[in-house]
Protein backbone atom coordinates (compact mmCIF):
# COMPACT_ATOMS: atom_id res chain seq x y z
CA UNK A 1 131.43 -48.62 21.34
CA UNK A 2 127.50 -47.04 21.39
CA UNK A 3 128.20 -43.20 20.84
CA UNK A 4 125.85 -40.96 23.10
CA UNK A 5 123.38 -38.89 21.12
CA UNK A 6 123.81 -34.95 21.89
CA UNK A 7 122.56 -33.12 24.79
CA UNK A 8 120.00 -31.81 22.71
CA UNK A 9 118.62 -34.76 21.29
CA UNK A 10 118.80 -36.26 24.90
CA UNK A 11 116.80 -33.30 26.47
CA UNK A 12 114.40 -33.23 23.27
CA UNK A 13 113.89 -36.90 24.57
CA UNK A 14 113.53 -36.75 27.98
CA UNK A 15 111.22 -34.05 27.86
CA UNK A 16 108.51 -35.75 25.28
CA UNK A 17 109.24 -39.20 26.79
CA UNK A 18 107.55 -37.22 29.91
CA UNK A 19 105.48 -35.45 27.63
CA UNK A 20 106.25 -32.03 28.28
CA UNK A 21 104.63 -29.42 25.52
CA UNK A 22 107.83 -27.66 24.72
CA UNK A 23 106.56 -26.83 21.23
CA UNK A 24 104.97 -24.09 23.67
CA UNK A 25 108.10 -22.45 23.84
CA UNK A 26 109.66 -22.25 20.56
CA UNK A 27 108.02 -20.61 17.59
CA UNK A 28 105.39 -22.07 15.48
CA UNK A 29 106.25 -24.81 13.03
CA UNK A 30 110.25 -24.83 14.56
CA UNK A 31 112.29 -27.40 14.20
CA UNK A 32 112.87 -27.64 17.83
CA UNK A 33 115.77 -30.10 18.23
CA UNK A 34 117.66 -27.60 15.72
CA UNK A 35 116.63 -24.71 17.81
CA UNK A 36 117.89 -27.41 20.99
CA UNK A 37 121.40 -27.40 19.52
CA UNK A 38 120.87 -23.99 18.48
CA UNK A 39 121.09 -23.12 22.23
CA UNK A 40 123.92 -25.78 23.46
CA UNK A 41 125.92 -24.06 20.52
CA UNK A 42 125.64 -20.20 22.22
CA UNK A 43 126.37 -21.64 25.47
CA UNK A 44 129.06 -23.40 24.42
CA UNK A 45 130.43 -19.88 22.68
CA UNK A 46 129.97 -18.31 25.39
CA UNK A 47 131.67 -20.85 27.83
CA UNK A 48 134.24 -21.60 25.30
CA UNK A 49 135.19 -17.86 23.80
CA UNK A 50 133.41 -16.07 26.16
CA UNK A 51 131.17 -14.44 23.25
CA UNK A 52 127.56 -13.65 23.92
CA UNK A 53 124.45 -12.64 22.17
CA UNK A 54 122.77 -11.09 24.66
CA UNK A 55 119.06 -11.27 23.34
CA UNK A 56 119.26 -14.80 22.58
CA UNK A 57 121.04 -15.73 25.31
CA UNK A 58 118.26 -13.86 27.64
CA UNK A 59 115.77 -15.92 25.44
CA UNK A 60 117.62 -19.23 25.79
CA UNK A 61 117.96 -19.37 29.48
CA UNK A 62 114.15 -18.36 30.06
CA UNK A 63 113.47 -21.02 27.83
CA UNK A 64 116.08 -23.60 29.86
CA UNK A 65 114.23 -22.22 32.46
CA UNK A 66 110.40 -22.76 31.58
CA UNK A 67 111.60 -26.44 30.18
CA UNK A 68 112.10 -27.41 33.52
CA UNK A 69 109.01 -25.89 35.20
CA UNK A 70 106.69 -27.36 32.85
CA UNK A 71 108.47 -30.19 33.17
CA UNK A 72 108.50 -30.62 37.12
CA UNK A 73 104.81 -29.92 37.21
CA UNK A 74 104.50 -32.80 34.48
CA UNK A 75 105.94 -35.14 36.92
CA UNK A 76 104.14 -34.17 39.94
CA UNK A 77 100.54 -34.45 37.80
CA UNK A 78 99.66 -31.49 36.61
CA UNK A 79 97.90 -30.82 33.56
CA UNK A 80 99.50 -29.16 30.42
CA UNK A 81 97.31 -25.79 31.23
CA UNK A 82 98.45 -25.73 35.07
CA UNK A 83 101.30 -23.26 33.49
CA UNK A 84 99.93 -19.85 32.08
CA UNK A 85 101.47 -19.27 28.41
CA UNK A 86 101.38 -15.89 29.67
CA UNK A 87 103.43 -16.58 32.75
CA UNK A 88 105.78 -18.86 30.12
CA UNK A 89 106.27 -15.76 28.40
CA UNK A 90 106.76 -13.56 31.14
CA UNK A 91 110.53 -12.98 30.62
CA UNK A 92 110.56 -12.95 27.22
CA UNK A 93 108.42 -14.12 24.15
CA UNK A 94 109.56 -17.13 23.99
CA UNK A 95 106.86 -18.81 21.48
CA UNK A 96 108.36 -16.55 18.43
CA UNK A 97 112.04 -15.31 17.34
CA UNK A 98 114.12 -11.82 18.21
């Protein structure tokens, strides 16, 4: 029986098979399929046990959410600077911690 890898590692892989720049959104130097399952685990608290942080969840989803722009206008042909960084960060600063 072939055991899925994570949602994490499959998003990590999707996205660079694509070759999105997510390393845009995650702090300098992260290790970002840690900080991947980093996120799937608050979800799945807050799903789960219905306990939230709110500042990283804020941060999570407007990085969920900037994934799949830059990733849409990857597949449509853009170039990597057709997104802003600032507009990336608009929500929150999403290249560093809270």
């Amino acid at each position: 029986k072939t055991v899925k890898p994570s949602f994490p590692i499959r998003l990590y892989n999707l996205l660079k098979k694509d070759g999105v720049l997510i390393e845009r959104l995650f702090p300098a130097g992260a290790d970002i399929q840690a900080k991947l399952g980093e996120m799937q685990d608050r979800r799945n608290n807050f799903i789960h046990e219905a306990r939230m942080d709110v500042d990283e969840y804020f941060l999570d989803f407007a990085r969920y959410q900037s994934m799949a722009e830059m990733w849409i206008l990857k597949l449509l042909g853009y170039p990597d600077d057709a997104l802003n960084p600032h507009l990336v960060s608009r929500i929150a600063p999403l290249d560093r911690d809270i």
